[in-house]
Protein backbone atom coordinates (compact mmCIF):
# COMPACT_ATOMS: atom_id res chain seq x y z
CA UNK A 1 0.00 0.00 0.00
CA UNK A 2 1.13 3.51 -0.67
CA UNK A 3 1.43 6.28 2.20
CA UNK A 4 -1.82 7.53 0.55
CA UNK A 5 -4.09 4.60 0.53
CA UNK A 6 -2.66 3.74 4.61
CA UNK A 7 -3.34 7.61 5.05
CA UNK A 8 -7.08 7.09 3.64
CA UNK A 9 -7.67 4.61 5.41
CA UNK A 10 -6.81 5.72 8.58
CA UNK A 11 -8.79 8.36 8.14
CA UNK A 12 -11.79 6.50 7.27
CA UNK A 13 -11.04 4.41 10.30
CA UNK A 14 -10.90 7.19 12.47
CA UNK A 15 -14.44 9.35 11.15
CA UNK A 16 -16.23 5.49 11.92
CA UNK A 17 -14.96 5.89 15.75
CA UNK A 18 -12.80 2.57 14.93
CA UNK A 19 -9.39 4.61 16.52
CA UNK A 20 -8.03 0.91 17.84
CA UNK A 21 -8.43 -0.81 15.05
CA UNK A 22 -5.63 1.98 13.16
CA UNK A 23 -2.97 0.71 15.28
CA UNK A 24 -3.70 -2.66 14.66
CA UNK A 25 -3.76 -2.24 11.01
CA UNK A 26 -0.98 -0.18 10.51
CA UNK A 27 1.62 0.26 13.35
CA UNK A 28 5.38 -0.88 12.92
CA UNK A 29 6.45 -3.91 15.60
CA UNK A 30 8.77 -0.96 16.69
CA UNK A 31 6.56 2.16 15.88
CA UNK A 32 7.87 5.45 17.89
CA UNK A 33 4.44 7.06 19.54
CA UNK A 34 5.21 10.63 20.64
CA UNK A 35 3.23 12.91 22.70
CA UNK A 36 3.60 16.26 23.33
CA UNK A 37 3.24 16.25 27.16
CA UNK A 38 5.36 15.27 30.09
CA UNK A 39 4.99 11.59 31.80
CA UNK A 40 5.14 8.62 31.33
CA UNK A 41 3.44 8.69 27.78
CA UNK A 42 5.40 10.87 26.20
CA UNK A 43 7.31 8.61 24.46
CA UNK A 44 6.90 5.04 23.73
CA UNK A 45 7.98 2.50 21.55
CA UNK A 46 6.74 -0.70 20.04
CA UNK A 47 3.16 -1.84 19.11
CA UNK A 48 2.61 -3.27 22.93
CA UNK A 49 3.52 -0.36 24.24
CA UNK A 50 1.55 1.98 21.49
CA UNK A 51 -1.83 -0.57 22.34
CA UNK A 52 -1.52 -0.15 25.66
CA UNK A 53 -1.40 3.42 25.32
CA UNK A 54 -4.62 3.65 23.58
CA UNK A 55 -6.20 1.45 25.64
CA UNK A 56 -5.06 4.07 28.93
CA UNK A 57 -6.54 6.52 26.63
CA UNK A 58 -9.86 5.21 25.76
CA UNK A 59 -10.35 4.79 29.38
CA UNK A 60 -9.45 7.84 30.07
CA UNK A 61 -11.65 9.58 28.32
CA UNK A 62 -15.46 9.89 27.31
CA UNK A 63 -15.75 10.81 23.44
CA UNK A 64 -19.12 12.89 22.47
CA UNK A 65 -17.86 13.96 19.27
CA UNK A 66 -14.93 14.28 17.02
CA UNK A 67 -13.73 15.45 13.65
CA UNK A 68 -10.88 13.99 11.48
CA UNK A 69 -9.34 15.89 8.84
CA UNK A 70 -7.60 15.03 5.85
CA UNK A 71 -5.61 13.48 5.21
CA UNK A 72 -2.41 15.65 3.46
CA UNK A 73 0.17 13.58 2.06
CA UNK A 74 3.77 14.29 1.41
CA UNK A 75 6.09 11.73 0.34
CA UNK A 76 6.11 9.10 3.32
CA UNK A 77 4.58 11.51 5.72
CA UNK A 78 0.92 12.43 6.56
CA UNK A 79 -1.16 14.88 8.99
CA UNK A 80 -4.57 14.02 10.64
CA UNK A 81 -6.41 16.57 12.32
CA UNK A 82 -8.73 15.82 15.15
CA UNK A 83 -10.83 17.63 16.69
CA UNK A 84 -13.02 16.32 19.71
CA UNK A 85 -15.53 17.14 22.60
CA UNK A 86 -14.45 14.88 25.53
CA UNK A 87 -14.85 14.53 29.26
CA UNK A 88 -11.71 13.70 31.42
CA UNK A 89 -13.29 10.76 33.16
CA UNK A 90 -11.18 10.87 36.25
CA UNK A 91 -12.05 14.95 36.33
CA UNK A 92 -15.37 14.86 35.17
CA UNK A 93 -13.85 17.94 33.11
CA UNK A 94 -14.97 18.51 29.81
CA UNK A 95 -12.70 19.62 26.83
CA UNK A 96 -12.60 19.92 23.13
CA UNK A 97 -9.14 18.92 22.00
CA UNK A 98 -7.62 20.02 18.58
CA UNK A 99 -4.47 17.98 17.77
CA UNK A 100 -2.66 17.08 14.47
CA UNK A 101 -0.92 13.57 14.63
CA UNK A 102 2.44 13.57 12.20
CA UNK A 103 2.95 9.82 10.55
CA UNK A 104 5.70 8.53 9.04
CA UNK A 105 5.75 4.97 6.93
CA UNK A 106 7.97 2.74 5.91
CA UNK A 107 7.67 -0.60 4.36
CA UNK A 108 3.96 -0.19 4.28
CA UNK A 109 3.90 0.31 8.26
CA UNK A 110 3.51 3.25 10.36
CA UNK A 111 6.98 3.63 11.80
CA UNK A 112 6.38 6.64 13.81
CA UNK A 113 3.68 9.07 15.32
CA UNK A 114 3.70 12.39 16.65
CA UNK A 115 1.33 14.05 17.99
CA UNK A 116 0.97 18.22 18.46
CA UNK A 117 -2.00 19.80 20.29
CA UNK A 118 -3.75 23.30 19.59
CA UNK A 119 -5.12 25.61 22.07
């Protein structure tokens, strides 16, 4: 597959809620996943490691709505935007998060992730 079809296809992945299933698709066995925050997720590495991350977040968090944009292609890069309305479960605090997520493939596999969040 080329960067674009994995790109469209994450994408249409991600607008049917079906954010797990990406990973499993598409992730490297050593994919880099980098946040931009402090702790313990900031930066992990390997598809263990990247599941378990997404299963921290999915309990984390309470998902009324999102929006995924894109994606835009260049070379063996892409950018998603998402955009969602989400309670903090362990706050109770709702939030709408903007964030871009920067991939990078190789061999048909995403071998990194990087994510960058908007006010």
């Amino acid at each position: 597959m080329s960067t674009q079809d994995i790109a469209n296809d994450l994408v249409a992945l991600c607008k049917a809620g079906k954010f797990g299933e990406v990973g499993e698709k598409y992730w490297a066995d050593d994919v880099l996943s980098v946040e931009a925050m402090p702790g313990d997720m900031a930066q992990i590495r390997g598809k263990e490691a990247a599941r378990g991350k997404g299963e921290w977040w999915a309990d984390a968090h309470e998902i009324h709505s999102s929006e995924v944009e894109g994606p835009y292609v260049n070379g063996d890069q892409f950018v998603v935007r998402f955009k969602m309305d989400l309670t903090q479960t362990a706050s109770g605090e709702r939030i709408k998060m903007d964030e871009v997520g920067l991939y990078t493939v190789k061999n048909g596999k995403i071998a990194e992730e990087r994510f960058f969040y908007g006010e």
